[in-house]
N, C-alpha and C. Protein backbone atom coordinates (compact mmCIF):
# COMPACT_ATOMS: atom_id res chain seq x y z
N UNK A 1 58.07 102.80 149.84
CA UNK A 1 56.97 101.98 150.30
C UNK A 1 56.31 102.67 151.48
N UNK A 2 54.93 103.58 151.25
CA UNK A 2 54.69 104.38 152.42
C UNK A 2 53.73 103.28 153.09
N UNK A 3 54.19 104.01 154.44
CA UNK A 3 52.59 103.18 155.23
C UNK A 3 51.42 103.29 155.40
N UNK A 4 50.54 102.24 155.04
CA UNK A 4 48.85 102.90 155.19
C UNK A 4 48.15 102.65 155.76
N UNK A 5 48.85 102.29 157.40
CA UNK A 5 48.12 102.08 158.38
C UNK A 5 48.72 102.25 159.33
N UNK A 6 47.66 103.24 160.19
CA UNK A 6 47.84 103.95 161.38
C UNK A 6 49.41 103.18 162.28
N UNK A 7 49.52 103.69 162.87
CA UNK A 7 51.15 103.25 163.76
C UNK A 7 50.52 102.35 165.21
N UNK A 8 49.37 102.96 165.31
CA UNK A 8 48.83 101.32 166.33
C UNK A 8 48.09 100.77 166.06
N UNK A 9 47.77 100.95 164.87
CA UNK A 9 47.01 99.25 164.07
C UNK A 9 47.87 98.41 163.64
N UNK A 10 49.13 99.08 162.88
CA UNK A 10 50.31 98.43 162.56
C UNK A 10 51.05 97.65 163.99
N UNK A 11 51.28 98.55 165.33
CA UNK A 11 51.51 97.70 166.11
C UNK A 11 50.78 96.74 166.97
N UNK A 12 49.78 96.63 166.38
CA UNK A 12 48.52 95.68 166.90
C UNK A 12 48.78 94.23 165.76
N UNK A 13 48.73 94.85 164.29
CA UNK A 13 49.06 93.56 163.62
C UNK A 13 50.52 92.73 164.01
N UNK A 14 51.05 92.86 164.81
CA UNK A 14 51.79 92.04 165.48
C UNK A 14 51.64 90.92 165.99
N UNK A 15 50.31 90.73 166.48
CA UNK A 15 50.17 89.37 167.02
C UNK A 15 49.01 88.81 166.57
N UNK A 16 48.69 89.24 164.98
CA UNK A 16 47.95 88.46 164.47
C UNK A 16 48.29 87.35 163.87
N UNK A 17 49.38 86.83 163.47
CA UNK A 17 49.75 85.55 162.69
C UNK A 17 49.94 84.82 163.52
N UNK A 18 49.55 84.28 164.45
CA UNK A 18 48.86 82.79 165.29
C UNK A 18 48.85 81.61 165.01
N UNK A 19 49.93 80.75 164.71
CA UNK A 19 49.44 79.54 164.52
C UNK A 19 49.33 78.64 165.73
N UNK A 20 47.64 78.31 165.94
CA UNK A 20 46.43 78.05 167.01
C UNK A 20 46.86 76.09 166.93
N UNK A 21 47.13 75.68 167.47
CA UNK A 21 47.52 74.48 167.70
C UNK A 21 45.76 73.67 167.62
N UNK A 22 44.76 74.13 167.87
CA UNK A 22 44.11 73.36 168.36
C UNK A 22 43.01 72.79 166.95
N UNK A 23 42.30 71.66 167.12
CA UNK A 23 41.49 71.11 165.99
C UNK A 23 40.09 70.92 165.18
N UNK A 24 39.86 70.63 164.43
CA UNK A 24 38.14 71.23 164.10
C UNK A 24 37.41 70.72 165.38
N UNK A 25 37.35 69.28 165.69
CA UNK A 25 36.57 68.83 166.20
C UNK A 25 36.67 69.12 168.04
N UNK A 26 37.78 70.04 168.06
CA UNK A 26 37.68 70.44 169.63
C UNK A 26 36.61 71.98 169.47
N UNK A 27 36.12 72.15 168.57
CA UNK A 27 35.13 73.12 168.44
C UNK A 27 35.17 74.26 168.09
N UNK A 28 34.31 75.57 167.79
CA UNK A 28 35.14 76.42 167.16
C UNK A 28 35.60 77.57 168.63
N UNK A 29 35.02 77.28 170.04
CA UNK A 29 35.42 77.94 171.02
C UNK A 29 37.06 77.69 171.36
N UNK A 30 38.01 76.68 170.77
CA UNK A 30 39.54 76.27 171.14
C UNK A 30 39.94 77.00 170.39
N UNK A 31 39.99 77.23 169.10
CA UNK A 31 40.85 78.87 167.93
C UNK A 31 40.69 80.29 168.90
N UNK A 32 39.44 80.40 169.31
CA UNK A 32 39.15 81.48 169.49
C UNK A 32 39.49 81.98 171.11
N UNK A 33 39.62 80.54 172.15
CA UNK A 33 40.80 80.40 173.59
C UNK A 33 41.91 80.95 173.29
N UNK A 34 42.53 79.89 172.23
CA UNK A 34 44.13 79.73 171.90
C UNK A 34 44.47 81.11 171.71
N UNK A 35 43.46 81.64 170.43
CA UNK A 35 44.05 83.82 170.01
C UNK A 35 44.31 84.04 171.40
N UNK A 36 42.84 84.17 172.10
CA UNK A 36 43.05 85.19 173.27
C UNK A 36 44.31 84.53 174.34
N UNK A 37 44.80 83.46 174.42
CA UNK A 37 46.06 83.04 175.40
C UNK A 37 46.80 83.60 174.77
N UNK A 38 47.26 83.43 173.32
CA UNK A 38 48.19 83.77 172.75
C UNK A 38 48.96 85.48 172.76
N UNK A 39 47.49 86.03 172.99
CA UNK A 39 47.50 87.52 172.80
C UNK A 39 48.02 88.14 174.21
N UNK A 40 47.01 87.43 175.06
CA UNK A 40 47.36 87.81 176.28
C UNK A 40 48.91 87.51 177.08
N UNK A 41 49.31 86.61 176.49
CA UNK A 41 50.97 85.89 176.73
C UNK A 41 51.55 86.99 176.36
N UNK A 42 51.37 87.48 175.38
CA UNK A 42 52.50 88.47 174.93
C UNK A 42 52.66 89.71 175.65
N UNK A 43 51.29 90.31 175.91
CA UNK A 43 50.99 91.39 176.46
C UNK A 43 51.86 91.40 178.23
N UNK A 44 51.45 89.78 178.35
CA UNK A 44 51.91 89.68 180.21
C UNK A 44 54.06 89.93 179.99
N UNK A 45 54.60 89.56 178.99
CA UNK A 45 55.78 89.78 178.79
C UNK A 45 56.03 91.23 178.62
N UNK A 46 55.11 92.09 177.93
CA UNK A 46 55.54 93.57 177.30
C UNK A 46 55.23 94.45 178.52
N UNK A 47 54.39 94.11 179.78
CA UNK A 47 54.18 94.92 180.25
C UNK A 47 54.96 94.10 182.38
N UNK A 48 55.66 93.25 181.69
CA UNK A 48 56.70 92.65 183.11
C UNK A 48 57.49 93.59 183.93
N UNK A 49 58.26 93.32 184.66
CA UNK A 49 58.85 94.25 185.02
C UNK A 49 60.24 94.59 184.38
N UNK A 50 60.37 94.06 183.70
CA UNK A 50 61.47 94.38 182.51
C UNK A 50 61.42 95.32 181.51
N UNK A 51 59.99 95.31 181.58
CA UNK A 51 59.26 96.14 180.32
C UNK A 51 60.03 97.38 179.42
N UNK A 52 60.52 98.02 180.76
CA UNK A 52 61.40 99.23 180.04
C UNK A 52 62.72 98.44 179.21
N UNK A 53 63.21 97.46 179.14
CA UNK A 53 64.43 96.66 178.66
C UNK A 53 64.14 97.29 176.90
N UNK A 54 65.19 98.04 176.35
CA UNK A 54 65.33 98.07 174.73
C UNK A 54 64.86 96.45 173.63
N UNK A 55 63.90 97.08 173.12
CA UNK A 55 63.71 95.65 172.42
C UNK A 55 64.86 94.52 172.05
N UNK A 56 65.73 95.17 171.94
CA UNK A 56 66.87 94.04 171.77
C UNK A 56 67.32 93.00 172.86
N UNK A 57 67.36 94.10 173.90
CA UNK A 57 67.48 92.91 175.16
C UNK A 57 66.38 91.94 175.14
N UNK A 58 65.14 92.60 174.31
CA UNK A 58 63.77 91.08 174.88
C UNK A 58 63.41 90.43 173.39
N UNK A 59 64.42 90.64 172.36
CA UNK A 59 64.45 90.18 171.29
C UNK A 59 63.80 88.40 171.20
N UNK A 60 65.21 87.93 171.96
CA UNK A 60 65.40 86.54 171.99
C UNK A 60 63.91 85.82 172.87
N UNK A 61 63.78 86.03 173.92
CA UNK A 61 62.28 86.31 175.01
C UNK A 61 61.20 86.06 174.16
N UNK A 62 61.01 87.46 173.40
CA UNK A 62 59.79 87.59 172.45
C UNK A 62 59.82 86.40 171.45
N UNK A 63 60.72 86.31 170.79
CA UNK A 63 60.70 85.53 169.48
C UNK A 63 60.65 83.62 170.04
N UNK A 64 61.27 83.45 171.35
CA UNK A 64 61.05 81.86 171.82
C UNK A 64 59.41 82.04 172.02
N UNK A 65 58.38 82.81 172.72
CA UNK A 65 57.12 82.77 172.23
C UNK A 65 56.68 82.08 170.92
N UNK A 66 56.73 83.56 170.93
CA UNK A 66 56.59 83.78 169.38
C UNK A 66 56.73 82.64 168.66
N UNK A 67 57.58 82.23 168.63
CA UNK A 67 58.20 80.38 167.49
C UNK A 67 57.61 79.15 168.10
N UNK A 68 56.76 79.57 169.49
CA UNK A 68 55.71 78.55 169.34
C UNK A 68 54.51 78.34 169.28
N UNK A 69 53.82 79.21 168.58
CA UNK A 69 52.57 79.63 168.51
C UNK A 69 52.59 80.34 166.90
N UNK A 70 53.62 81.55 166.15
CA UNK A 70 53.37 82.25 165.67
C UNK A 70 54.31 81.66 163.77
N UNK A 71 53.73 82.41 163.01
CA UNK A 71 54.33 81.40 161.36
C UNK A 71 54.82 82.93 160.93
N UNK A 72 55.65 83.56 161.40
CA UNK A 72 55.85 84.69 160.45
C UNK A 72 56.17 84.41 158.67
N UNK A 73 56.89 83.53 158.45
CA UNK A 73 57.26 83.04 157.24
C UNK A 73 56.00 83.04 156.54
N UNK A 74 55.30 82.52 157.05
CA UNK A 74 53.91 82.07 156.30
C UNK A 74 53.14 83.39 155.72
N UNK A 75 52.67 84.32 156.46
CA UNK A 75 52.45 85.34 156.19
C UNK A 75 52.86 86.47 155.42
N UNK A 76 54.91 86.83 155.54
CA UNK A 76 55.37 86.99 154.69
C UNK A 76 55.33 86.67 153.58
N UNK A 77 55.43 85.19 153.15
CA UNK A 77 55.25 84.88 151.62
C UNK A 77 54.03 84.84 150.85
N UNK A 78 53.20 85.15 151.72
CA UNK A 78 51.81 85.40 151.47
C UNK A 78 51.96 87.30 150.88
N UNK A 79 52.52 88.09 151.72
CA UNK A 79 52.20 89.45 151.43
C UNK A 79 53.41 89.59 150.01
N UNK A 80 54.21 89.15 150.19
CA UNK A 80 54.94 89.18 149.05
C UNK A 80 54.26 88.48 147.71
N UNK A 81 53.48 87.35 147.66
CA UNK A 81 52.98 86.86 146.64
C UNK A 81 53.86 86.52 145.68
N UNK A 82 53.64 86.85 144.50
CA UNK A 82 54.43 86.66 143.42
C UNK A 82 55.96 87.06 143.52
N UNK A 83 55.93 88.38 143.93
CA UNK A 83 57.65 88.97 144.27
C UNK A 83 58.19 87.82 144.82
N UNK A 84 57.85 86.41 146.03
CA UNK A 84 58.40 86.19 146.85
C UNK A 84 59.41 85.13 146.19
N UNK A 85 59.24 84.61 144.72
CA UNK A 85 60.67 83.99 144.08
C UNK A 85 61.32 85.04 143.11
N UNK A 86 61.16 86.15 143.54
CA UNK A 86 62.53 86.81 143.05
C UNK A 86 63.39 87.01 143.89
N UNK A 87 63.25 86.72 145.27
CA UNK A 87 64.07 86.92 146.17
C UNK A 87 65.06 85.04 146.07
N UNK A 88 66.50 85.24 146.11
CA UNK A 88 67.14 83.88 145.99
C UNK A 88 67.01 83.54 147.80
N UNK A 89 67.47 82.18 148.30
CA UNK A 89 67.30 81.58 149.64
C UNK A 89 67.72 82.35 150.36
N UNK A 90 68.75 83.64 150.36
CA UNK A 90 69.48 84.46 151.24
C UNK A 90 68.66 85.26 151.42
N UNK A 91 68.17 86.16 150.13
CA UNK A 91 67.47 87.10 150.61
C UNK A 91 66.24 86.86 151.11
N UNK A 92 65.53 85.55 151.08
CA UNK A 92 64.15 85.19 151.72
C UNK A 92 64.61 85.17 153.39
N UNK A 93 65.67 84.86 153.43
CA UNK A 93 65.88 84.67 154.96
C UNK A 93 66.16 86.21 155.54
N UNK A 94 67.30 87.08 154.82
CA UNK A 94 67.02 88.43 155.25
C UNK A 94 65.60 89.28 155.05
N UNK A 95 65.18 89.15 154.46
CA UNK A 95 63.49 90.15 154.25
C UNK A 95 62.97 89.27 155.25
N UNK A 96 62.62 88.05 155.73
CA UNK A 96 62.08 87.65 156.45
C UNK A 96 62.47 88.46 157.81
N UNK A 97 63.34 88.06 158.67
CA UNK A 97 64.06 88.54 159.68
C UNK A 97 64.04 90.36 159.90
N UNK A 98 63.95 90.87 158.57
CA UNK A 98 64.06 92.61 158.79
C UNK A 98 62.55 92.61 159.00
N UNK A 99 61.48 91.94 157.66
CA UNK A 99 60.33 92.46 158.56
C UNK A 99 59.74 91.80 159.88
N UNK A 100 59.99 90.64 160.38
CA UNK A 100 59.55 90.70 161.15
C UNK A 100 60.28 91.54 162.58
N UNK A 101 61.56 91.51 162.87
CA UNK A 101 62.12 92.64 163.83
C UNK A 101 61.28 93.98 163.76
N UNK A 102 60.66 94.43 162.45
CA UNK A 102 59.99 95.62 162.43
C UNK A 102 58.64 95.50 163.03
N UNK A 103 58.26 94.63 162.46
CA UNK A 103 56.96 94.23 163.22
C UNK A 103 56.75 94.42 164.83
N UNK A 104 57.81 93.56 165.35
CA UNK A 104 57.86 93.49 166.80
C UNK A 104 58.81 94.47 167.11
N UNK A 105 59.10 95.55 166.77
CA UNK A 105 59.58 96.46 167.36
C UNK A 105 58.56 97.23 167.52
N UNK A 106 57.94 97.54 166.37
CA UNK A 106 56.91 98.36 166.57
C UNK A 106 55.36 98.06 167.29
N UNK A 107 55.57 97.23 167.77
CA UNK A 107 54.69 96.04 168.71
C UNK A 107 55.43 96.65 169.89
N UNK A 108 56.55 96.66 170.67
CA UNK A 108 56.61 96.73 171.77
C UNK A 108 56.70 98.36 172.29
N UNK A 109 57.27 98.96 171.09
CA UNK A 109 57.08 100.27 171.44
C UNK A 109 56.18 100.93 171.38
N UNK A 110 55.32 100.61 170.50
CA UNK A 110 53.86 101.18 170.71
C UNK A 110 53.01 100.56 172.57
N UNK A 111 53.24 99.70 172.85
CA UNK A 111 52.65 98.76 173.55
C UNK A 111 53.21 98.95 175.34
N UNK A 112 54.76 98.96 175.08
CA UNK A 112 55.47 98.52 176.75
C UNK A 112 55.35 99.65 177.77
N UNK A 113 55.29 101.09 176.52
CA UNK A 113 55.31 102.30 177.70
C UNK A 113 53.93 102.57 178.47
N UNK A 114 52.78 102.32 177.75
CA UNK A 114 51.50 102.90 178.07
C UNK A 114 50.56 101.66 179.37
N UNK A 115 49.40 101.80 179.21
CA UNK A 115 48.80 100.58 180.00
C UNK A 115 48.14 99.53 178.90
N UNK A 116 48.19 98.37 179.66
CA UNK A 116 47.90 97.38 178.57
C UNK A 116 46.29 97.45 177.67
N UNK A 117 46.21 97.70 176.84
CA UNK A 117 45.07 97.66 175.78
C UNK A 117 43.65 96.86 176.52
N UNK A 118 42.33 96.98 176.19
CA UNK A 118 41.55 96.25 176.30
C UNK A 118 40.82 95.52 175.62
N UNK A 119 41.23 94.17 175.72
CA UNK A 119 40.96 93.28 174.49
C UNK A 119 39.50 93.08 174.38
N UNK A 120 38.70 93.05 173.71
CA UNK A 120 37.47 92.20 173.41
C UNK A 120 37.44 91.13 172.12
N UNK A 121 36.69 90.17 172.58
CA UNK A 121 37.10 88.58 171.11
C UNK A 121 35.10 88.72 170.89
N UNK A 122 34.70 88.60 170.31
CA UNK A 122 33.55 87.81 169.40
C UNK A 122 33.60 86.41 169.32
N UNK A 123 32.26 85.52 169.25
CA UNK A 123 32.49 84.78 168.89
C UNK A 123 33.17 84.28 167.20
N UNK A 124 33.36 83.15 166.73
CA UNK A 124 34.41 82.94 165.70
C UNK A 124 32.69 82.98 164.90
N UNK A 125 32.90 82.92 163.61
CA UNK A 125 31.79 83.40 162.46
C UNK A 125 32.60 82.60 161.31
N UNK A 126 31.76 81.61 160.98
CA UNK A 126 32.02 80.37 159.92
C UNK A 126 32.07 81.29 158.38
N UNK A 127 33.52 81.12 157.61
CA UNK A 127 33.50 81.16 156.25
C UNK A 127 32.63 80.20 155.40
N UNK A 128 33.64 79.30 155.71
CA UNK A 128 33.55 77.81 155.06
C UNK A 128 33.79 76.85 156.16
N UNK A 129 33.99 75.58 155.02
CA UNK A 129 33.86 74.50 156.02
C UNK A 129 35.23 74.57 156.75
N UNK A 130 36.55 75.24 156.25
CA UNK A 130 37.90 75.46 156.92
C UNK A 130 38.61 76.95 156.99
N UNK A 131 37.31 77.50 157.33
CA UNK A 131 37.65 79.57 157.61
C UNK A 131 36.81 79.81 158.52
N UNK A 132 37.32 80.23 159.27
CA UNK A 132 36.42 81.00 160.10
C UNK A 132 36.84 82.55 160.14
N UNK A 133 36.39 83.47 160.94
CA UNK A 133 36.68 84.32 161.02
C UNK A 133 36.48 84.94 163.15
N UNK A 134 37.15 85.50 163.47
CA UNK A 134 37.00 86.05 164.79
C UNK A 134 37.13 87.57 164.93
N UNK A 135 36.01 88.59 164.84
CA UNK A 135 35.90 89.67 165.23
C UNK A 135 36.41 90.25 166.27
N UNK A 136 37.09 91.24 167.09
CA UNK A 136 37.81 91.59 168.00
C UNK A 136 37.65 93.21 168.23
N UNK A 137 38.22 93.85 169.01
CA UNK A 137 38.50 95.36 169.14
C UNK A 137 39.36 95.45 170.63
N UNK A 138 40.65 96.14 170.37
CA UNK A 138 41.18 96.43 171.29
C UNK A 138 41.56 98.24 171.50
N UNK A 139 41.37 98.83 172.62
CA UNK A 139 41.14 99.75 173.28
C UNK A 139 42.58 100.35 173.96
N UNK A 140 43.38 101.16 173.06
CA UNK A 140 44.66 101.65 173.99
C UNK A 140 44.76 103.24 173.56
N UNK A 141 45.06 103.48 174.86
CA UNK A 141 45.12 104.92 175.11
C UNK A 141 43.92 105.62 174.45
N UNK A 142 42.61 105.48 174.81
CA UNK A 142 41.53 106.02 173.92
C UNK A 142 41.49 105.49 173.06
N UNK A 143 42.08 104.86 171.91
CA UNK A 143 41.81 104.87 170.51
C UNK A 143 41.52 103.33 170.29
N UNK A 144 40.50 103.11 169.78
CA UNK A 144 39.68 102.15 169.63
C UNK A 144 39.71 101.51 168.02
N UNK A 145 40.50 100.54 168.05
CA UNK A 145 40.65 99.42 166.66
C UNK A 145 39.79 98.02 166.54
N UNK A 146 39.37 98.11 165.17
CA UNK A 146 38.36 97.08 164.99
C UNK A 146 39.60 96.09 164.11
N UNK A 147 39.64 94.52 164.87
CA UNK A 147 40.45 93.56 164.26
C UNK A 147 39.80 92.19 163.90
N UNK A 148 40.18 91.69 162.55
CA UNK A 148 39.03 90.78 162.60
C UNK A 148 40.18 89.35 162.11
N UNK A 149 40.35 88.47 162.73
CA UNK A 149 41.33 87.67 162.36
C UNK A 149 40.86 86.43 161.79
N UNK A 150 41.05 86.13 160.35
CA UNK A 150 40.74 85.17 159.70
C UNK A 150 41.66 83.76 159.58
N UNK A 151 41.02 82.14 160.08
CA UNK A 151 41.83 81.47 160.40
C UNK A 151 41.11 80.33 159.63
N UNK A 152 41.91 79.66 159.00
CA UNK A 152 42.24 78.22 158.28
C UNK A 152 42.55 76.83 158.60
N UNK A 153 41.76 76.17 158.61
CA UNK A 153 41.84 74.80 159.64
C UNK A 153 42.64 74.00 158.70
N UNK A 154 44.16 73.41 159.07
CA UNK A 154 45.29 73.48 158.42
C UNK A 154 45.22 72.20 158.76
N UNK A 155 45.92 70.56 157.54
CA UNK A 155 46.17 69.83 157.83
C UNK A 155 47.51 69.71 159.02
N UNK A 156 47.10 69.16 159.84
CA UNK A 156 48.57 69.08 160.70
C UNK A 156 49.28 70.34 161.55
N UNK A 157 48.05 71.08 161.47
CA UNK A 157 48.50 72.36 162.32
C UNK A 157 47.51 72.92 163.12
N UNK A 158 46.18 72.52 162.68
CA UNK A 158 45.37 73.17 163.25
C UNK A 158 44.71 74.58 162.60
N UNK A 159 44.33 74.93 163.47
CA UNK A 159 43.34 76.68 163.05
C UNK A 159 44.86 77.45 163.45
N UNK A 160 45.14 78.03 162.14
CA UNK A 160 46.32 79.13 162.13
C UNK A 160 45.69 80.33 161.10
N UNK A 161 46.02 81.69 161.85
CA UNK A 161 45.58 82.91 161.38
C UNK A 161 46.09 83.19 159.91
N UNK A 162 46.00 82.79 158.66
CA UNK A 162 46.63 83.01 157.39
C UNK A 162 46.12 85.10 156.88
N UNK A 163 45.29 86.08 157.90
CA UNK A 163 45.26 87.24 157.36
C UNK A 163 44.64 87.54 158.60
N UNK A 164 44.61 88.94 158.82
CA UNK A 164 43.88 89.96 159.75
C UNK A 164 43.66 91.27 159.24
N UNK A 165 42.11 91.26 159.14
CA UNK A 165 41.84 92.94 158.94
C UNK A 165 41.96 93.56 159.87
N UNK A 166 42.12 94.98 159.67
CA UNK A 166 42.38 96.02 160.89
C UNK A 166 41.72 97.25 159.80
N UNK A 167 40.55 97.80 160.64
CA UNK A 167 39.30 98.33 160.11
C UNK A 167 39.22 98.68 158.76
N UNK A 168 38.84 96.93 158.64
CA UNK A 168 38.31 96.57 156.91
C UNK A 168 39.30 96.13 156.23
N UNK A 169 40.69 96.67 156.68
CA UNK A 169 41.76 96.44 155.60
C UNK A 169 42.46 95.14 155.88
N UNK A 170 42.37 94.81 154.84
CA UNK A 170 43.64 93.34 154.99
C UNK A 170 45.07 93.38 154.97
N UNK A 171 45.58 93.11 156.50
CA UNK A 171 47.30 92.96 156.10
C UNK A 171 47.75 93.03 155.09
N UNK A 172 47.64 91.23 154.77
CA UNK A 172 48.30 90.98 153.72
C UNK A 172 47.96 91.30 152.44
N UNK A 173 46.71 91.97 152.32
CA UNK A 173 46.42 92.54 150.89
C UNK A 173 47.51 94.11 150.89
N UNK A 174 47.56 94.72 152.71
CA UNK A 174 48.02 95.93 151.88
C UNK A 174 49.72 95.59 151.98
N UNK A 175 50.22 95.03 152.36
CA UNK A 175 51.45 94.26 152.34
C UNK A 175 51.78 94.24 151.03
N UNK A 176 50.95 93.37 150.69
CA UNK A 176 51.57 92.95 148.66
C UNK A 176 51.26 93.93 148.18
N UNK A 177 50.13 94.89 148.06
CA UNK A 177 50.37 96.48 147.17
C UNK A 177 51.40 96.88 147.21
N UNK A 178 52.10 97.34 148.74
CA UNK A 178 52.87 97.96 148.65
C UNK A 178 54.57 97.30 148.00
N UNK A 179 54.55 95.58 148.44
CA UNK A 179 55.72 95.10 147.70
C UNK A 179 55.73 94.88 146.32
N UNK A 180 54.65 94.95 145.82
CA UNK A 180 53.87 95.25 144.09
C UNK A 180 54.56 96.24 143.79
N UNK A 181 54.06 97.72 144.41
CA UNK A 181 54.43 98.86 143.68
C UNK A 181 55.97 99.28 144.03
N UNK A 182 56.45 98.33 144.74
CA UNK A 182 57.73 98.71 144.93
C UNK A 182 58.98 97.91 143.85
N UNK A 183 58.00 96.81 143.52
CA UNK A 183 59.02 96.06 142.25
C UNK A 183 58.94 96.00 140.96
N UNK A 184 57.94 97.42 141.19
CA UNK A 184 57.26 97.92 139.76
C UNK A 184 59.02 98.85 138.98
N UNK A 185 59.28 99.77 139.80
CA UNK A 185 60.79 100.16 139.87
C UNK A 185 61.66 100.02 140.74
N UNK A 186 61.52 99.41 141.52
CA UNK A 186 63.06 99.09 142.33
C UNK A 186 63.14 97.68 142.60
N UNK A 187 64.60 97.20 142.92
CA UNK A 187 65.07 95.47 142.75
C UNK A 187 65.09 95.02 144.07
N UNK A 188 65.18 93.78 144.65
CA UNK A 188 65.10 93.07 145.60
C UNK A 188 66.54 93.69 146.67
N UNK A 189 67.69 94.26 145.91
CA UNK A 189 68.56 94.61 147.09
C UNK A 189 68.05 96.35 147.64
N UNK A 190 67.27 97.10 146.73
CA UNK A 190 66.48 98.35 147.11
C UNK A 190 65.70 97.93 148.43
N UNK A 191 64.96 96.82 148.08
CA UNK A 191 64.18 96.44 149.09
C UNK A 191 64.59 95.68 150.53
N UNK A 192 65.59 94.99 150.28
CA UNK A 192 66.49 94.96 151.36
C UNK A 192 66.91 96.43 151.99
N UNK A 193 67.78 97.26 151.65
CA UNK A 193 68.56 97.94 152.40
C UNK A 193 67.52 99.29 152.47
N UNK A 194 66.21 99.24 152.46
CA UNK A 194 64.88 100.10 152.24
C UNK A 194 64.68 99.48 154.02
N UNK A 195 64.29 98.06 154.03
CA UNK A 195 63.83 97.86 155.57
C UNK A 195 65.26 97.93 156.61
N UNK A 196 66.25 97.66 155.76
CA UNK A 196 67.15 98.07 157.04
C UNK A 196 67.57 99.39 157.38
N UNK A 197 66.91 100.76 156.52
CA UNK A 197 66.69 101.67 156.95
C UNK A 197 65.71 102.03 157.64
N UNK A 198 64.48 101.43 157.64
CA UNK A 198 63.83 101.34 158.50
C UNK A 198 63.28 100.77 159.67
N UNK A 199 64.22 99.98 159.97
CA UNK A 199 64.54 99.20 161.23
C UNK A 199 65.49 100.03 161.85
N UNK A 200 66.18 100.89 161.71
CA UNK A 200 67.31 101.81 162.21
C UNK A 200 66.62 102.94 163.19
N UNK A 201 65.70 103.02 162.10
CA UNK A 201 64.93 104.59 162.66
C UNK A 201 63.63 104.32 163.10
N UNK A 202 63.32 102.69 163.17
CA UNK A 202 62.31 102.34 164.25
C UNK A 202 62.54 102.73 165.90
């Protein structure tokens, strides 16, 4: 399963799956607050004075965030698509857990050593009557990424990020290619012990 996106766009899609607490009728300026708190929360943790701490020590840290604001599950079973009931309840809980540790590993290591990125937000840009979309670009170490985070006004949840492009490309579209072409010939325990090789050598 190769990767087809750059190593700091990939660690940028880290803190796109957002689930934005706030509601249609608080306007479409509260989705587009909530991203930027959300974004910026994380950033004020990665760059603390702990910062140098091995992701494992800020495992637990990151992820109590994280679990109140963020749906990794959601997104996962989204990039998996169809594959995602060939996996039985065990292995949904391990593939869950390996990719997201990868995710946020590669989120903090791209992120904790350098200086913090420079965010810019757009205003949000109406799909439909329950999509919007929020244009973005963040700025680290020279290199300049265009992010565009698409969000879904959710019964009982609010505006939560269900995809994010990162210049043009969709996560979760290239997510499921690649778990597509991977269950084209290989089985769900390939694909297990595939990310826990690559969580090793993250």
């Amino acid at each position: 399963m190769k990767a087809r996106i750059p190593r700091i766009a990939f660690a940028l899609l880290s803190i796109s799956v957002a689930v934005l607490s706030s509601r249609a009728d608080d306007g479409l300026d509260a989705p587009k607050n909530a991203l930027e708190s959300t974004i910026h929360e994380l950033l004020e943790v990665l760059h603390a004075d702990n910062s140098q701490l091995p992701y494992d020590a800020k495992r637990e840290e990151i992820i109590g965030i994280l679990n109140r604001q963020f749906s990794f599950d959601v997104i996962i079973q989204r990039a998996l698509g169809r594959n995602w009931k060939r996996l039985d309840e065990i292995q949904q809980r391990q593939v869950s857990t390996l990719v997201t540790d990868l995710v946020l590993q590669a989120y903090t290591k791209e992120l904790q050593d350098g200086p913090k990125p420079v965010l810019t937000f757009n205003d949000p840009e109406v799909l439909s009557k329950s999509k919007i979309e929020i244009d973005s670009t963040a700025v680290l170490n020279g290199n300049k990424v265009n992010l565009s985070y698409r969000l879904a006004n959710i019964r009982g949840r609010g505006w939560q990020v269900y995809d994010v492009l990162v210049e043009g490309v969709s996560m979760v579209s290239n997510y499921r290619k690649q778990f597509d072409e991977h269950f084209q010939t290989k089985s769900v325990g390939d694909l297990i012990n595939l990310l826990k090789d690559k969580l090793n050598k993250a």
